[in-house]
Protein backbone atom coordinates (compact mmCIF):
# COMPACT_ATOMS: atom_id res chain seq x y z
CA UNK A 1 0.00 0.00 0.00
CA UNK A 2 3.00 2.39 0.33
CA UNK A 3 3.41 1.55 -3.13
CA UNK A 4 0.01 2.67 -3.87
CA UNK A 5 0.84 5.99 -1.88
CA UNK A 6 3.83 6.64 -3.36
CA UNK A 7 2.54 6.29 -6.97
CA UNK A 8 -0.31 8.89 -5.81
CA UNK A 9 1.93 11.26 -5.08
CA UNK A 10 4.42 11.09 -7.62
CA UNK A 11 4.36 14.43 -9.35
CA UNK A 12 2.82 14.14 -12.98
CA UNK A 13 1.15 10.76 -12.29
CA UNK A 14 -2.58 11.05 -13.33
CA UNK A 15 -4.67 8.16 -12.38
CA UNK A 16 -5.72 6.17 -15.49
CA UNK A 17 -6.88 2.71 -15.17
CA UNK A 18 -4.10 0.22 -16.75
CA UNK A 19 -2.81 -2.88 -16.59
CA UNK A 20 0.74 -1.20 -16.03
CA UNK A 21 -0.67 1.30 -13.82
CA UNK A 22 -1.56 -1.64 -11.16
CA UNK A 23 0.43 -2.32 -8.23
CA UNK A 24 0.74 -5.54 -5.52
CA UNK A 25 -1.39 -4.83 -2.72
CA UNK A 26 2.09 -4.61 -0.34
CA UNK A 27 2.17 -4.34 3.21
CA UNK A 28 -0.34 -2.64 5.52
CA UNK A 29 -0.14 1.21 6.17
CA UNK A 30 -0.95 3.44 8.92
CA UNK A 31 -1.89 6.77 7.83
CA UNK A 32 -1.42 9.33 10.54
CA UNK A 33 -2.51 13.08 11.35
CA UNK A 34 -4.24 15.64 12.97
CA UNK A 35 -7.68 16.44 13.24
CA UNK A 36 -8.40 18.17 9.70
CA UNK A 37 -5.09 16.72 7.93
CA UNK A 38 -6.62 15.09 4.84
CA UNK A 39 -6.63 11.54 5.46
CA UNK A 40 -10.54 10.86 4.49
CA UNK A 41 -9.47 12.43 1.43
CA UNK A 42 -6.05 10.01 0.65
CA UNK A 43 -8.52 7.08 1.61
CA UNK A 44 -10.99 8.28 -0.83
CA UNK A 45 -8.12 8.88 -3.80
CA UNK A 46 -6.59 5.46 -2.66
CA UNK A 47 -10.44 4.22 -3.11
CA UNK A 48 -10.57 5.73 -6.40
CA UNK A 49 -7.26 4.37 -7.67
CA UNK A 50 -7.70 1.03 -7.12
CA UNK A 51 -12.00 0.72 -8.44
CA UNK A 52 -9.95 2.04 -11.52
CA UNK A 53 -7.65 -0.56 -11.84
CA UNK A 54 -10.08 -3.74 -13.06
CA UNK A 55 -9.51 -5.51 -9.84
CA UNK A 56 -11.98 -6.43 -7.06
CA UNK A 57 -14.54 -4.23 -4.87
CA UNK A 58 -12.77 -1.41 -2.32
CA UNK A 59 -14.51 -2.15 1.28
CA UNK A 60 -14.34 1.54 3.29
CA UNK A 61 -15.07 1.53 6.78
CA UNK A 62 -15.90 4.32 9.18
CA UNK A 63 -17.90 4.81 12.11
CA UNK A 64 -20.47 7.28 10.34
CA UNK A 65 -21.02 7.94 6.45
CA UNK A 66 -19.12 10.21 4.88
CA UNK A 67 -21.25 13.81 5.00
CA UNK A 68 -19.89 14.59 1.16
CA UNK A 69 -17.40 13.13 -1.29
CA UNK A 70 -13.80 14.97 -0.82
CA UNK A 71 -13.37 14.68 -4.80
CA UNK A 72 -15.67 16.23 -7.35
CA UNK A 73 -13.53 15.35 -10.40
CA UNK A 74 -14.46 13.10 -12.94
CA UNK A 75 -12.85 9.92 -11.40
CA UNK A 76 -14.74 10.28 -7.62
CA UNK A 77 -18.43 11.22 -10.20
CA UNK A 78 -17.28 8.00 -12.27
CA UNK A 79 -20.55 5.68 -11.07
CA UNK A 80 -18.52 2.55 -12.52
CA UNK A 81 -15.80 3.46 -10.00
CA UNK A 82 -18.22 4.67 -7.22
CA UNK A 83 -20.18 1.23 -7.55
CA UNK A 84 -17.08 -0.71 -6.59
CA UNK A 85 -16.77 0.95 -3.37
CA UNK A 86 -18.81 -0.55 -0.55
CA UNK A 87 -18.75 1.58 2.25
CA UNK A 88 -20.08 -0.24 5.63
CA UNK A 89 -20.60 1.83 9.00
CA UNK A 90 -19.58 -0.40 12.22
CA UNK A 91 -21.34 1.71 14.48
CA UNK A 92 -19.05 0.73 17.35
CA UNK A 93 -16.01 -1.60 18.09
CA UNK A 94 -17.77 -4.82 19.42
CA UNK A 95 -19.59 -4.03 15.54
CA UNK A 96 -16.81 -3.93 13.97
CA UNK A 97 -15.49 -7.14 15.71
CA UNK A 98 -18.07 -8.57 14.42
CA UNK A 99 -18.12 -7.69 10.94
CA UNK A 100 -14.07 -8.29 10.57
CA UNK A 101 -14.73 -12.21 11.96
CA UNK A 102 -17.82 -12.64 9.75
CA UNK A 103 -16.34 -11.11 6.52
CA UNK A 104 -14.67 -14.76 5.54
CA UNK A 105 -19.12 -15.74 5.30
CA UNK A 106 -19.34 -12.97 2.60
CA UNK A 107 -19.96 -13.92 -0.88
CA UNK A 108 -19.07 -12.38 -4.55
CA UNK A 109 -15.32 -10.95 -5.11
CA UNK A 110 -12.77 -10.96 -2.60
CA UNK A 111 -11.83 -7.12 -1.80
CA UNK A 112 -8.73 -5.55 -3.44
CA UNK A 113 -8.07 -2.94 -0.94
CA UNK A 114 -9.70 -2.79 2.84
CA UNK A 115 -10.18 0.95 3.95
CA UNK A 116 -10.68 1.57 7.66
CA UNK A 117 -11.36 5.33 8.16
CA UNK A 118 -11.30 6.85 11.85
CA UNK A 119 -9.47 3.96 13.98
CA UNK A 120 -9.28 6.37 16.91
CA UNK A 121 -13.24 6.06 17.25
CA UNK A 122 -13.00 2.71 17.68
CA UNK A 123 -9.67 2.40 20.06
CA UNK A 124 -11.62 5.16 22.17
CA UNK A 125 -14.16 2.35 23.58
CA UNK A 126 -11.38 -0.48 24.21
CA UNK A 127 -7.98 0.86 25.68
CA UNK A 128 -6.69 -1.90 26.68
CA UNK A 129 -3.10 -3.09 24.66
CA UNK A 130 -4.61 -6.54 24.38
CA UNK A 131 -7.99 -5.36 22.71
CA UNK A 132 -5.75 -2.84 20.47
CA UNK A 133 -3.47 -5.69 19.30
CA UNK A 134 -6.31 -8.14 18.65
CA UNK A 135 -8.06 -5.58 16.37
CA UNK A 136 -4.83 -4.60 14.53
CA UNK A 137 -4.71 -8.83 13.97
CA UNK A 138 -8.28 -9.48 13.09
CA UNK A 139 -7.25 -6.82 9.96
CA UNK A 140 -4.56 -8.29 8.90
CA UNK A 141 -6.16 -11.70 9.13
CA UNK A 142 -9.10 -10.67 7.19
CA UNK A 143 -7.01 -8.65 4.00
CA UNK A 144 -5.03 -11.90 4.32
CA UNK A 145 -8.01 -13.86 4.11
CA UNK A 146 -9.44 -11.77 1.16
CA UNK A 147 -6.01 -11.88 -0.58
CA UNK A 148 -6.30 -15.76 -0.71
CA UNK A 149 -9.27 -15.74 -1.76
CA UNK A 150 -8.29 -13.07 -4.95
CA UNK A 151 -5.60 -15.69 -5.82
CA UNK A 152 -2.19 -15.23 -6.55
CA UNK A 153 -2.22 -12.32 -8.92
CA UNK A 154 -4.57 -10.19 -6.34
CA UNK A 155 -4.10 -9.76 -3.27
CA UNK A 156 -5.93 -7.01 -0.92
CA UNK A 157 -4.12 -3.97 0.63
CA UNK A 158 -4.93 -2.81 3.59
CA UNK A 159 -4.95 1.26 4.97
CA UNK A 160 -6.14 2.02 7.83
CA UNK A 161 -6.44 6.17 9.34
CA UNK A 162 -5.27 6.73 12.97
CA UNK A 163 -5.89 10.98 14.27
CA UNK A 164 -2.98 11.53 16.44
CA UNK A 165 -3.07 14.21 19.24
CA UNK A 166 -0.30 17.48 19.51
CA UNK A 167 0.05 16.35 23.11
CA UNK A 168 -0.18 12.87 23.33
CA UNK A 169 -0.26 10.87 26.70
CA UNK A 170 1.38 7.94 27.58
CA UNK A 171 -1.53 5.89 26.86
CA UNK A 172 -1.54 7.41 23.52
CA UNK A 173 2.18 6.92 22.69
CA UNK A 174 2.03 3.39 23.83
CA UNK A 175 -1.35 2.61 21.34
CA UNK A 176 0.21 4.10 18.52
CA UNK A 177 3.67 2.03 19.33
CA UNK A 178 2.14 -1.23 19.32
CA UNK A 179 0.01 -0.69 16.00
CA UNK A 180 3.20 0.00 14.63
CA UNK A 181 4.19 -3.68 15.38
CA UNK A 182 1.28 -4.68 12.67
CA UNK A 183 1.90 -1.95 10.21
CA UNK A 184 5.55 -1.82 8.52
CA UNK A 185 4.97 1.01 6.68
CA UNK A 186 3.25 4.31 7.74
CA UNK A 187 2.07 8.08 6.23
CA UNK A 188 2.63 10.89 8.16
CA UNK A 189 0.17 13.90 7.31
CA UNK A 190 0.71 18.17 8.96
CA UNK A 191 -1.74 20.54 7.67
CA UNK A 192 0.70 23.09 6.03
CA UNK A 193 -0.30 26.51 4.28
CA UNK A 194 -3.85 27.26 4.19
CA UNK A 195 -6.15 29.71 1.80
CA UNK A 196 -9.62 30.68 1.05
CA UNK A 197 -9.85 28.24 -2.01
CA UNK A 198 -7.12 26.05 -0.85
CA UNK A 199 -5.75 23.03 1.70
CA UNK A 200 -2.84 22.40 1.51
CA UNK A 201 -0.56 19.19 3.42
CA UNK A 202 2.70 18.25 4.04
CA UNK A 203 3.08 14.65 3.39
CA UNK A 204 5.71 11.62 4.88
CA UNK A 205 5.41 8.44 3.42
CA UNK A 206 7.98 5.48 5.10
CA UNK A 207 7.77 2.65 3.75
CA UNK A 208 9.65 0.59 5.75
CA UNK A 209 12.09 -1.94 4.20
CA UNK A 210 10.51 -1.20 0.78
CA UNK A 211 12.44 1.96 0.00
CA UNK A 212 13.83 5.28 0.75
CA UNK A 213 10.64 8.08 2.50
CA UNK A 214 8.97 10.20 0.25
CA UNK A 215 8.44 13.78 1.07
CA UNK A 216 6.06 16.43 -0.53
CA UNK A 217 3.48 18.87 -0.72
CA UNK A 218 0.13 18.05 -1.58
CA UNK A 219 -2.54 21.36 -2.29
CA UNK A 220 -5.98 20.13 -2.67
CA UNK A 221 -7.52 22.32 -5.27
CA UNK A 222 -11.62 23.83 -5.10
CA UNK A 223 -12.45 21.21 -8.28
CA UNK A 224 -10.82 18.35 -5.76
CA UNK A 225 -7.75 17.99 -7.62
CA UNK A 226 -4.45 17.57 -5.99
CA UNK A 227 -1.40 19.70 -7.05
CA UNK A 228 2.05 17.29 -6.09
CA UNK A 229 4.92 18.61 -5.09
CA UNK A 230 8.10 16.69 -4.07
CA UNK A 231 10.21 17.86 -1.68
CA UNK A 232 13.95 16.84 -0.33
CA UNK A 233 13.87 15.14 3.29
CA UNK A 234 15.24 18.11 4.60
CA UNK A 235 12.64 20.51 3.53
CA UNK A 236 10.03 18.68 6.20
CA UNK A 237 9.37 15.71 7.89
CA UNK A 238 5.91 15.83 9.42
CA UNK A 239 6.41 12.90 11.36
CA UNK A 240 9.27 14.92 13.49
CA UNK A 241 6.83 17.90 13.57
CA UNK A 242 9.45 20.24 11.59
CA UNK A 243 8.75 21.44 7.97
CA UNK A 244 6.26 24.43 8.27
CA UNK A 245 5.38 26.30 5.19
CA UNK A 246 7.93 29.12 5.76
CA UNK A 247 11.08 27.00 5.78
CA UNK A 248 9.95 25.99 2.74
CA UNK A 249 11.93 27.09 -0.54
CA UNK A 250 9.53 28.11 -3.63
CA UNK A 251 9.19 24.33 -5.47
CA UNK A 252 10.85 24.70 -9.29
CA UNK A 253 7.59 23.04 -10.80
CA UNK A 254 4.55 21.50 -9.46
CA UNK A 255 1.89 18.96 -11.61
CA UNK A 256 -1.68 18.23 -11.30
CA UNK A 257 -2.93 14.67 -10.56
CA UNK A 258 -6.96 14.20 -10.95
CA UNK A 259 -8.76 11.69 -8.92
């Protein structure tokens, strides 16, 4: 999935659905930020990208339904690509439990990409480290589940959106720790420069052991388009909290992908 990201993000890669444009489903990925920092609207793209592709149904979960789409381009109005996206609404953890150990009953195509929007929601009702690690196992158990059942050239990704806090506490630090046992590879968003027709994000992608981390700044325009720009390590990191929009250098050229 940090493949998936990173191909996203890539400056002056439109999403087109190709055979070449597909990518392996990859190791899970936490997608971190504040309240506000976009990631409903990367799940939604990542949603988009991969209903494109020719592959299986996208399954998005969340707690509530999503008040509006975060895209009005011609991809998120595309009702071949909105019909493969089957958002359910677990209206609390034990729910959610429930639907996770009963998914393996459903019938029709296996999944190609499990969304899980608004983890946070669901951590809030069960605090304790045992609860948080069985939940962060019954996911991977089900995309691995799913991806069996796609065969070997499938395969289901998995993303899943945590909000973290300014000022964490301990009990914080040490939920966020142990998801990171489950997911290898993470995405760090920080709200960065902000105008009247514009939101704009700095972005962190790390991998893990699947490459070097992938920096840039992502605008997301009124039509819903996002303007890419990539940016050198050392121009932010918004997983260390440093970066802010003025110690950042104009960009030489920035492209336009549409979702």
């Amino acid at each position: 999935m940090a493949e998936l990201l990173r191909r996203m993000l890539s400056a002056g890669r439109a999403s087109r659905p190709s055979e070449e444009n597909t990518v392996a489903a990859g190791p899970p990925l936490l997608l971190l930020g504040g309240s506000g920092s976009g990631k409903t609207a990367l799940l939604f793209a990542a949603a988009l990208e991969v209903a494109g592709e020719g592959r299986g149904p996208v399954l998005f979960l969340a707690r509530r339904p999503l008040q509006s789409l975060p895209f009005r381009t011609g991809a998120a109005l595309d009702p071949l690509r909105l019909q493969k996206i089957h958002f359910k609404y677990p209206p609390s953890a034990r729910e959610l439990f429930r639907f996770l150990c009963s998914a393996h009953e459903a019938q029709g195509p296996a999944p190609a990409l499990l969304l899980l929007d608004c983890l946070e929601e669901y951590l809030s009702e069960h605090q304790r480290p045992h609860e948080v690690a069985h939940l962060a196992a019954l996911l991977l158990d089900t995309t691995a589940h799913f991806s069996h059942r796609a065969g070997p050239r499938g395969g289901c990704g998995l993303v899943v959106a945590l909000q973290t806090q300014e000022d964490v506490d301990s009990g914080d630090t040490r939920q966020l720790a142990l998801l990171q046992r489950y997911f290898s590879a993470s995405c760090w968003l920080q709200l960065d420069a902000q105008g009247p027709r514009h939101r704009g994000l700095r972005v962190c992608l790390e991998p893990g052991e699947l490459g070097p981390r992938t920096v840039c700044s992502v605008t997301f325009q009124p039509d819903g388009s996002l303007t890419v720009t990539s940016l050198s390590t050392e121009e932010g990191d918004p997983s260390s909290g440093e970066g802010t929009s003025s110690g950042v250098g104009q960009p030489p050229k920035a492209s336009v992908s549409r979702f």
